[in-house]
Protein backbone atom coordinates (compact mmCIF):
# COMPACT_ATOMS: atom_id res chain seq x y z
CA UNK A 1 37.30 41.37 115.22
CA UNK A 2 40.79 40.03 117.20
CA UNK A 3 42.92 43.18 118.16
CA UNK A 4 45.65 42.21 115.46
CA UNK A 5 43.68 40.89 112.28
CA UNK A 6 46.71 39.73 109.47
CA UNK A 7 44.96 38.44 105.84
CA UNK A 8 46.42 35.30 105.35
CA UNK A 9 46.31 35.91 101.35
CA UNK A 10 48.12 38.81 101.33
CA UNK A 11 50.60 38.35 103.76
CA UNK A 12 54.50 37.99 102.74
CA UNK A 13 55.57 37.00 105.98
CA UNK A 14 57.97 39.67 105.39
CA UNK A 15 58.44 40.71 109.38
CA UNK A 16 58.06 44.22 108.03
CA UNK A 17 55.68 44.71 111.02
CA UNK A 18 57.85 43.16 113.47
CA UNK A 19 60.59 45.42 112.89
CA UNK A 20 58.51 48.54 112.77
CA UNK A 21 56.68 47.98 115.79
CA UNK A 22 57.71 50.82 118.07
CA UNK A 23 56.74 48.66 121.28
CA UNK A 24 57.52 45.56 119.82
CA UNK A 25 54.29 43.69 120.29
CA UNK A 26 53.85 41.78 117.33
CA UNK A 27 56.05 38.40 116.51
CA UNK A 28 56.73 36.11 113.61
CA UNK A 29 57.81 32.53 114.59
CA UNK A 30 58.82 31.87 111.00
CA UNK A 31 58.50 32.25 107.48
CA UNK A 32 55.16 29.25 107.47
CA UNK A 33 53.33 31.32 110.31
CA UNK A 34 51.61 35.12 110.70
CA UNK A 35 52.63 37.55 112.22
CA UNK A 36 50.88 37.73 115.78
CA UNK A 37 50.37 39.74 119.04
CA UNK A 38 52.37 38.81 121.71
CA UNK A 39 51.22 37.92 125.16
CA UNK A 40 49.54 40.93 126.24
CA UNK A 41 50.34 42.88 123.50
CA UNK A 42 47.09 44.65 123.79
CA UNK A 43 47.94 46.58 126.96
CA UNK A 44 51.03 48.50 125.43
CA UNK A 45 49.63 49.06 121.69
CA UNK A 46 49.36 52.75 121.32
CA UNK A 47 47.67 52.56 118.27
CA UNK A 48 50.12 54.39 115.98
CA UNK A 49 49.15 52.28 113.00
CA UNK A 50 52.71 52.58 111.92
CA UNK A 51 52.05 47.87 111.35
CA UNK A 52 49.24 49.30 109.07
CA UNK A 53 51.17 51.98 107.26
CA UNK A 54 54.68 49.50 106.34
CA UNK A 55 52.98 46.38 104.80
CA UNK A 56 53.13 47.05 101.45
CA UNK A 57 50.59 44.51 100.87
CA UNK A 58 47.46 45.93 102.98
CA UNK A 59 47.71 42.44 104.82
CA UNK A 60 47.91 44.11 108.58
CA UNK A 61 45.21 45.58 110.20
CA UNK A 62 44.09 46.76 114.16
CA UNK A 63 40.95 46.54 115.89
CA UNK A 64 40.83 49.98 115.98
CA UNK A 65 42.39 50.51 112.46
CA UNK A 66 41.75 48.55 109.25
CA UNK A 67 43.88 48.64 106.38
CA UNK A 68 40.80 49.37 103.89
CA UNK A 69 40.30 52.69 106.01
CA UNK A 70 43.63 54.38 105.83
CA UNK A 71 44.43 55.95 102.29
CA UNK A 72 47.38 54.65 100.08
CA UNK A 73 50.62 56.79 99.93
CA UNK A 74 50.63 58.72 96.71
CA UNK A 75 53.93 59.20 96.18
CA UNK A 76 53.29 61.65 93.04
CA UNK A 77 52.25 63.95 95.32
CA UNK A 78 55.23 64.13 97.61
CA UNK A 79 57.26 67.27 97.50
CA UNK A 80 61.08 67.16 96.19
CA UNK A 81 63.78 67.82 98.48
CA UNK A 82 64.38 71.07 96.79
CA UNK A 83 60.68 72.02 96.86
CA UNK A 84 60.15 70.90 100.45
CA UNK A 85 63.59 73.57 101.36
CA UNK A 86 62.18 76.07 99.73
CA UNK A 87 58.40 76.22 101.35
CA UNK A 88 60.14 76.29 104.60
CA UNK A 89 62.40 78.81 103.97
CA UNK A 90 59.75 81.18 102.28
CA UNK A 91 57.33 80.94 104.97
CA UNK A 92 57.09 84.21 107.27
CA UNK A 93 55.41 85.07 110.17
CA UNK A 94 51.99 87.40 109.32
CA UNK A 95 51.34 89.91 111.63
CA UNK A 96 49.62 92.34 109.08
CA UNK A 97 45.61 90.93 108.08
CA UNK A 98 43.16 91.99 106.03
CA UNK A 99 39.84 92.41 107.42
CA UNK A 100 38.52 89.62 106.04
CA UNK A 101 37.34 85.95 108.15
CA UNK A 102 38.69 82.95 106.80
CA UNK A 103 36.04 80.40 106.37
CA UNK A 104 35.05 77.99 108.86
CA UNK A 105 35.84 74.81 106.22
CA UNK A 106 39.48 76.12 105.89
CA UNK A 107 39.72 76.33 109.78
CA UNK A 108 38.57 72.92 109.92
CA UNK A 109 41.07 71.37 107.25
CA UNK A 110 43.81 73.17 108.99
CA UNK A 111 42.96 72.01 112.33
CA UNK A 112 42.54 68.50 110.48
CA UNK A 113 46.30 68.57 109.36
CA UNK A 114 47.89 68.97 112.99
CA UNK A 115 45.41 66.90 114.05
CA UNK A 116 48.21 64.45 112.49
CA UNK A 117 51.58 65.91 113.74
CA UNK A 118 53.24 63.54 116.24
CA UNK A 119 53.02 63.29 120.03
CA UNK A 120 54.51 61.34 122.73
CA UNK A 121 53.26 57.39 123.20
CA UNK A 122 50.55 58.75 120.36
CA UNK A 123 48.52 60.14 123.74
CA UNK A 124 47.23 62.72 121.11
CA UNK A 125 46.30 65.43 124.34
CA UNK A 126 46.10 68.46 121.90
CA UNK A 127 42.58 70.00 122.30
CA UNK A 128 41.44 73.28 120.29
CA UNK A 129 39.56 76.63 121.04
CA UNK A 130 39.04 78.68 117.68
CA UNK A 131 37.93 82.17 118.44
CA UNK A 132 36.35 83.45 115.42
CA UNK A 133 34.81 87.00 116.80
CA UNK A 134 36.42 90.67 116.29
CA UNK A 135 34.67 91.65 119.82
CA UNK A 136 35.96 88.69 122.04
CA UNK A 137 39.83 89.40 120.11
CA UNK A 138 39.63 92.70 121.44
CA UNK A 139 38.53 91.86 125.05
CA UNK A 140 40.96 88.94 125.21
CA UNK A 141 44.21 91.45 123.55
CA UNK A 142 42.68 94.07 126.39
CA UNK A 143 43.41 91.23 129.07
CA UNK A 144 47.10 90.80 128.10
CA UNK A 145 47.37 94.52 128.28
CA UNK A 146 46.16 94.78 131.59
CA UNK A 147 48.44 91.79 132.39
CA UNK A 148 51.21 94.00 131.04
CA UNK A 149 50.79 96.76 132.99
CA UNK A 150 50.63 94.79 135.95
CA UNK A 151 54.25 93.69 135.22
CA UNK A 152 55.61 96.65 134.74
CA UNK A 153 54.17 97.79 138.10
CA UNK A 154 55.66 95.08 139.87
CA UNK A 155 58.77 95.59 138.37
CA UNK A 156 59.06 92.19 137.06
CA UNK A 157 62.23 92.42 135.05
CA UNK A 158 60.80 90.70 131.85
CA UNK A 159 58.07 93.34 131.37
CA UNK A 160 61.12 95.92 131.07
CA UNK A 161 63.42 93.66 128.52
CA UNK A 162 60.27 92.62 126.28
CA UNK A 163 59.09 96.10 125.82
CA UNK A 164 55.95 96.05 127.74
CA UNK A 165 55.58 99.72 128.08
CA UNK A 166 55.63 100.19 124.10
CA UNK A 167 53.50 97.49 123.36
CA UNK A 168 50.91 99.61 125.77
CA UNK A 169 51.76 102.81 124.04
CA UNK A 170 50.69 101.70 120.56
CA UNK A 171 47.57 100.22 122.28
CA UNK A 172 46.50 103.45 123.68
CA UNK A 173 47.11 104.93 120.14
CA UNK A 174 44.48 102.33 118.76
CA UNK A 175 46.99 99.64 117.17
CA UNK A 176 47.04 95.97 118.59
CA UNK A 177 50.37 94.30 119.30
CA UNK A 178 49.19 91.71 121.06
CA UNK A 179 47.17 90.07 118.66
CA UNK A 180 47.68 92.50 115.36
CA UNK A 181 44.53 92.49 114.20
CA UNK A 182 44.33 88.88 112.90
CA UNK A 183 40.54 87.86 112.12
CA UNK A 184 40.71 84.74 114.41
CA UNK A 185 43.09 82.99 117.18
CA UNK A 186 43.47 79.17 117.34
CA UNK A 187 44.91 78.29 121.16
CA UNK A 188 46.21 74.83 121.57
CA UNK A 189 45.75 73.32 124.88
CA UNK A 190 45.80 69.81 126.81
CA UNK A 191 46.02 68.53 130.14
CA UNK A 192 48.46 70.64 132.58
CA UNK A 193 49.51 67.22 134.66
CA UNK A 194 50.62 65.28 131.22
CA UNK A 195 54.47 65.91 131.25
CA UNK A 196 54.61 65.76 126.76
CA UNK A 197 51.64 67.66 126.22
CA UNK A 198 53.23 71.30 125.84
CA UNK A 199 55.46 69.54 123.09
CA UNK A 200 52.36 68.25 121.71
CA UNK A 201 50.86 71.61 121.34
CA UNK A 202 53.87 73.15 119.98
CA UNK A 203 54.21 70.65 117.23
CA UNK A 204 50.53 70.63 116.63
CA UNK A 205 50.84 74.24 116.20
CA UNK A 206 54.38 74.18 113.83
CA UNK A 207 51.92 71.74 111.81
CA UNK A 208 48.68 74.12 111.51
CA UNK A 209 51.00 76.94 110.56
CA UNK A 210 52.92 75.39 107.78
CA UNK A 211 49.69 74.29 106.54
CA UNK A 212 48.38 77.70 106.75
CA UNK A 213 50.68 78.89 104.39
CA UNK A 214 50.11 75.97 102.33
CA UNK A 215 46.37 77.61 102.08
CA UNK A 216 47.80 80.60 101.21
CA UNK A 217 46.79 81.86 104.49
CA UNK A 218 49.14 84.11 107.46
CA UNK A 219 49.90 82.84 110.55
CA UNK A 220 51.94 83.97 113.33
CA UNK A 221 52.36 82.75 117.47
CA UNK A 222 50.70 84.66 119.58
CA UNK A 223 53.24 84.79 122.04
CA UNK A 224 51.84 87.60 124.43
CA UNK A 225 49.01 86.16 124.56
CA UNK A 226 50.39 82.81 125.84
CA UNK A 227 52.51 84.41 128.28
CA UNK A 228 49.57 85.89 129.86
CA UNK A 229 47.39 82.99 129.78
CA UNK A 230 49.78 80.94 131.68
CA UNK A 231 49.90 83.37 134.47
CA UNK A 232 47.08 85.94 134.60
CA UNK A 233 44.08 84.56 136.18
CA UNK A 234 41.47 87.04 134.28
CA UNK A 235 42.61 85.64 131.36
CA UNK A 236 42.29 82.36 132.26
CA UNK A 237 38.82 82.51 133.55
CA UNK A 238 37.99 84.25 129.71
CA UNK A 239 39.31 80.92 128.03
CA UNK A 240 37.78 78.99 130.60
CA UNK A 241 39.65 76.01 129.29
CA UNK A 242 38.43 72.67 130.46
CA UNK A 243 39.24 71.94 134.00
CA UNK A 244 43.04 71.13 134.66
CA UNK A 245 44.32 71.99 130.94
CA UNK A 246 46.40 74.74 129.83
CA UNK A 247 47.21 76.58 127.26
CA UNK A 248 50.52 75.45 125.77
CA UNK A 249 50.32 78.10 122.57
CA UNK A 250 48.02 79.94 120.14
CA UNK A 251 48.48 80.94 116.88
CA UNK A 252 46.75 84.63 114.99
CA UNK A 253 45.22 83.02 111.30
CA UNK A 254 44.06 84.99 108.86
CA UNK A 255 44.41 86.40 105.28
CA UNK A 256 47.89 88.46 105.12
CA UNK A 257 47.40 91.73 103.47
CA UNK A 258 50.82 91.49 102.04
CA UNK A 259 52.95 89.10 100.20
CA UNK A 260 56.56 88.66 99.85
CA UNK A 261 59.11 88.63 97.33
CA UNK A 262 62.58 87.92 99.10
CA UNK A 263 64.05 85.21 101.21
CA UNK A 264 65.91 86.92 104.25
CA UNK A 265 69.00 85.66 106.04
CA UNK A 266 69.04 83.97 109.07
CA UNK A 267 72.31 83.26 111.44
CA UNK A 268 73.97 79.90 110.38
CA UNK A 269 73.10 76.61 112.35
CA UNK A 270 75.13 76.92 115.72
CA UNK A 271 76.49 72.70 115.05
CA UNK A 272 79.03 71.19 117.67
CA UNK A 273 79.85 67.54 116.22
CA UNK A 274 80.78 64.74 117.89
């Protein structure tokens, strides 16, 4: 098939597509004609879909994308306003777990919802390693505490105002701060040389944790753990991430051992207007 396939039948000649173009590759000469690719409109497509998504008619579809294959909007199932405030402002960070594995499936649907959360020219660069074992969460929380320690021996200032040293007491007493205990640890990570990729991975990660909750599941960043892994070459060689990627965040998942009943404060938006 062409790169930019319109059905003549259904198409309105609307120009819904032509305004919602984000690179503004597709024209409409007039209200007799369809909707087209411009001249080397191929080259700068990057395959959003968002053509596919506006025509309310299912006329538009891509090469790479037809409209048959993407699922209607239900719009019964969209959350209120009111509903939508309150799941965000319920959610809390997990950092108690029950020692309990969450099922690979679940994982797998959760990694499938970020899989949609948005990145840069829709480059997509987030890449996943799920760490499912007890054993390899214990070597990997021992790493970061050897990384800690070395900080605090080099008397690198941050080790002193993040509470390094306490962090190592309780770990020498048997209780894990770096990674609390958390059944499994899902580290996001993409190419170090892409520029948008650690916003990729951080909104990719926002996604998989609201959806977490959404399973009824904890979640909370890990963010020892990254710290470490950006800077402390054992730890690094443990991941062994794919040659030149990093790890831009990681997130503890598991089942939360307790539940909440109140919605705490938080300091009011700091808003300048203009």
């Amino acid at each position: 098939m062409s790169f930019l396939v319109v059905d003549a039948d259904k198409c309105k000649r609307d120009g819904l597509c032509v305004s919602e173009c984000p690179v503004g590759i597709i024209d409409l000469k007039d209200k007799t004609s369809l909707p087209e690719l411009a001249a080397g409109g191929s080259e700068f497509c990057i395959n959003c879909g968002h053509c596919v998504a506006v025509c309310p008619h299912g006329a538009m579809s891509l090469e790479t994308m037809e409209s048959q294959q993407c699922q209607p909007l239900q719009r019964n199932l969209m959350p209120t306003q009111e509903q939508v405030n309150y799941f965000l402002r319920s959610r809390r960070s997990a950092r108690v777990y029950k020692d309990k594995p969450v099922d690979r499936e679940i994982l797998t649907a959760l990694l499938d919802v970020a899989r949609y959360a948005p990145s840069a020219h829709n480059w997509q660069p987030v890449h996943w390693l799920v760490i499912l074992e007890r054993a390899e969460l214990n070597r990997l929380s021992g790493l970061v505490i050897e990384w800690m320690r070395l900080m605090l021996s080099n008397n690198v200032p941050v080790a002193r105002e993040m509470h390094f040293d306490r962090v190592i007491q309780v770990w020498e007493s048997g209780i894990d701060r770096i990674l609390r205990g958390a059944p499994h640890l899902l580290v996001a990570h993409g190419p170090s040389a892409l520029p948008s990729a650690l916003s990729a991975c951080t909104i990719a990660l926002t996604y998989l944790e609201l959806a977490a909750y959404s399973f009824g599941l904890g979640a909370c960043w890990a963010g020892y753990f990254n710290a470490a892994a950006n800077f402390y070459e054992p730890l690094q060689a443990a991941l062994s991430l794919p040659e030149g990627h990093q790890c831009f965040g990681a997130m503890m998942v598991g089942h939360a051992r307790n539940k909440y009943h109140r919605l705490p404060f938080r300091n009011e938006a700091k808003i300048e207007w203009r």
